[in-house]
N, C-alpha and C. Protein backbone atom coordinates (compact mmCIF):
# COMPACT_ATOMS: atom_id res chain seq x y z
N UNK A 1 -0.71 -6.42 104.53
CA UNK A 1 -0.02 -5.19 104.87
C UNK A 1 1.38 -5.20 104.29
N UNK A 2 1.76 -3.88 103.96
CA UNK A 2 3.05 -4.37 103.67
C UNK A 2 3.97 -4.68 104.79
N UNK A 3 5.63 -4.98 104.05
CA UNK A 3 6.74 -5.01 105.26
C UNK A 3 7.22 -3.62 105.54
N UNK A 4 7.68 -3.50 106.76
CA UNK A 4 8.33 -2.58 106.54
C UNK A 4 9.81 -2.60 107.51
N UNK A 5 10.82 -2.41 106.87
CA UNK A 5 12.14 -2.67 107.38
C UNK A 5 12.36 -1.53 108.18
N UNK A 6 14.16 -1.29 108.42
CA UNK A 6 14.37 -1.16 109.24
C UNK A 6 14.71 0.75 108.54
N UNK A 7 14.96 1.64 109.53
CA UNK A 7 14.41 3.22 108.41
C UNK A 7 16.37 3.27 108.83
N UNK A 8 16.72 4.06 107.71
CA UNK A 8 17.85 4.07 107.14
C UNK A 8 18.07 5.51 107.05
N UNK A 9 19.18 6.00 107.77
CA UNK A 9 19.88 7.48 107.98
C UNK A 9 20.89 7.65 107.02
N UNK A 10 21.15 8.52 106.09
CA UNK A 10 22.05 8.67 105.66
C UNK A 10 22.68 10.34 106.23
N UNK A 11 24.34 10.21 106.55
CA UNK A 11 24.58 11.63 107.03
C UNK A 11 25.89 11.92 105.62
N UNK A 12 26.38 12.96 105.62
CA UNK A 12 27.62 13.49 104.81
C UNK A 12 28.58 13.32 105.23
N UNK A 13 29.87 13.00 104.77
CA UNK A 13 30.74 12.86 105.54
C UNK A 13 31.73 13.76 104.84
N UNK A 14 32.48 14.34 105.86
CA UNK A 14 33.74 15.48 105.29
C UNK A 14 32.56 16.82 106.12
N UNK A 15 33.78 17.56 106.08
CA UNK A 15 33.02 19.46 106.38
C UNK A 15 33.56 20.11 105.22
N UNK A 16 32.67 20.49 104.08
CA UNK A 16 32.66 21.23 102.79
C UNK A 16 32.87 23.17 103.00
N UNK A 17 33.29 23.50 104.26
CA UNK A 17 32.86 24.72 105.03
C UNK A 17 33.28 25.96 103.98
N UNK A 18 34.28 25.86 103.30
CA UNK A 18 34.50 26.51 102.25
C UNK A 18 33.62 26.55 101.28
N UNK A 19 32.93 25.14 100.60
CA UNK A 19 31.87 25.63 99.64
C UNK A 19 30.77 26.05 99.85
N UNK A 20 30.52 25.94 101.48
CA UNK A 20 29.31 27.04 102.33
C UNK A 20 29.44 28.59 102.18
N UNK A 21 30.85 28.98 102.43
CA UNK A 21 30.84 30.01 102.11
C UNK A 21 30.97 30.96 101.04
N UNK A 22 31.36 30.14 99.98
CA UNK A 22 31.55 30.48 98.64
C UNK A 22 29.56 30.89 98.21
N UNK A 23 29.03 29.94 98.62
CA UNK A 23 27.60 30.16 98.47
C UNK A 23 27.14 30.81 99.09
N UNK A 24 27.39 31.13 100.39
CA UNK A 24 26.70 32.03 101.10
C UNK A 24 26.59 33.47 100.59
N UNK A 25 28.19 33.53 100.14
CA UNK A 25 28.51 35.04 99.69
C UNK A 25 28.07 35.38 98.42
N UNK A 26 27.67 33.98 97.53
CA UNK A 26 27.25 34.60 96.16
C UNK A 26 25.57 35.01 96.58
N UNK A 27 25.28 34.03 97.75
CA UNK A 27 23.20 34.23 97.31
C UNK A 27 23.53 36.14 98.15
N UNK A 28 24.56 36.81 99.19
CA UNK A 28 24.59 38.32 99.41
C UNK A 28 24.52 38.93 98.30
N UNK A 29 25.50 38.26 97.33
CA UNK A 29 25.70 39.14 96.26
C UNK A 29 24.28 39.46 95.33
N UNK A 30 23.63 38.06 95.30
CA UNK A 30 22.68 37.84 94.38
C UNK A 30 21.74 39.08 94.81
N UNK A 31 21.51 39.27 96.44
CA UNK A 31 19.84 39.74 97.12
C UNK A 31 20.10 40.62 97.00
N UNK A 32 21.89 41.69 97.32
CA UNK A 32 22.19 42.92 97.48
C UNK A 32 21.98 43.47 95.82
N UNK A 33 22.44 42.64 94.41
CA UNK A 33 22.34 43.52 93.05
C UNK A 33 20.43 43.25 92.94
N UNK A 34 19.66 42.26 93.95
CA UNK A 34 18.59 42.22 93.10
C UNK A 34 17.98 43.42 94.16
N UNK A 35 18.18 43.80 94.94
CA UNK A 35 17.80 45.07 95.98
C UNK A 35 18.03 46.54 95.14
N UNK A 36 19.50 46.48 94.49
CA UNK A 36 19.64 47.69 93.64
C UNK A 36 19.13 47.58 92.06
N UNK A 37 18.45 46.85 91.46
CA UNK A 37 17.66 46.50 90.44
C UNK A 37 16.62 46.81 90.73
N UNK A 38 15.78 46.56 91.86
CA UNK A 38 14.36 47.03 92.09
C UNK A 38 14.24 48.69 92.70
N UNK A 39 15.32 49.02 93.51
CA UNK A 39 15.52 50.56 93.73
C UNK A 39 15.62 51.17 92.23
N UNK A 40 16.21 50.81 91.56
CA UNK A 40 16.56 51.21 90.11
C UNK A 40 15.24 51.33 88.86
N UNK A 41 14.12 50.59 89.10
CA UNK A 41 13.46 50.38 88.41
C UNK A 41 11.82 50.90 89.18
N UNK A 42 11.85 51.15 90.44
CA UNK A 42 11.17 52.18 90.97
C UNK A 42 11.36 53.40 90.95
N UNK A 43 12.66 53.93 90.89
CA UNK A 43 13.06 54.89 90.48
C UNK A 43 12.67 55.54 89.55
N UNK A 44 13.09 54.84 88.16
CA UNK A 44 12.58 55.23 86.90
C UNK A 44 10.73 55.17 86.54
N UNK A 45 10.46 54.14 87.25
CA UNK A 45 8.50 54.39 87.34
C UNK A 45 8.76 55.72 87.96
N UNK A 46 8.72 56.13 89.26
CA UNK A 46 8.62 57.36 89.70
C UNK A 46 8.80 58.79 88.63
N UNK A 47 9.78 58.55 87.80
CA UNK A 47 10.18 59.46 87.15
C UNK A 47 9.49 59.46 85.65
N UNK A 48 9.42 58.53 85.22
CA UNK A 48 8.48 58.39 83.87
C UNK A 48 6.95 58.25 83.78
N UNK A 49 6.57 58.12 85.23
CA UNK A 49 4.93 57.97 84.62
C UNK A 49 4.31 58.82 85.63
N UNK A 50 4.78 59.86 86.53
CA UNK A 50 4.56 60.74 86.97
C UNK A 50 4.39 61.89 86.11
């Protein structure tokens, strides 16, 4: 069988809370232009192949 030692936690140390939010606000930015890209491009189906 094998060995098996002892199980090993690793945590982060520091609070990065600023580069949480720097990311948070880009993935809004990302969902809100990819929300008006797909309104935008249903749009134009509606209008061109009707």
């Amino acid at each position: 069988m094998a060995g098996h030692g002892e199980v090993e936690y690793a945590t982060a140390t520091g609070n990065d809370y600023s580069e949480h939010e720097k990311t948070y606000r880009l993935f809004v930015q990302l969902v809100k232009w990819g929300i008006y890209a797909v309104v935008i491009i249903l749009l134009l189906m509606a209008y061109f192949l009707i």
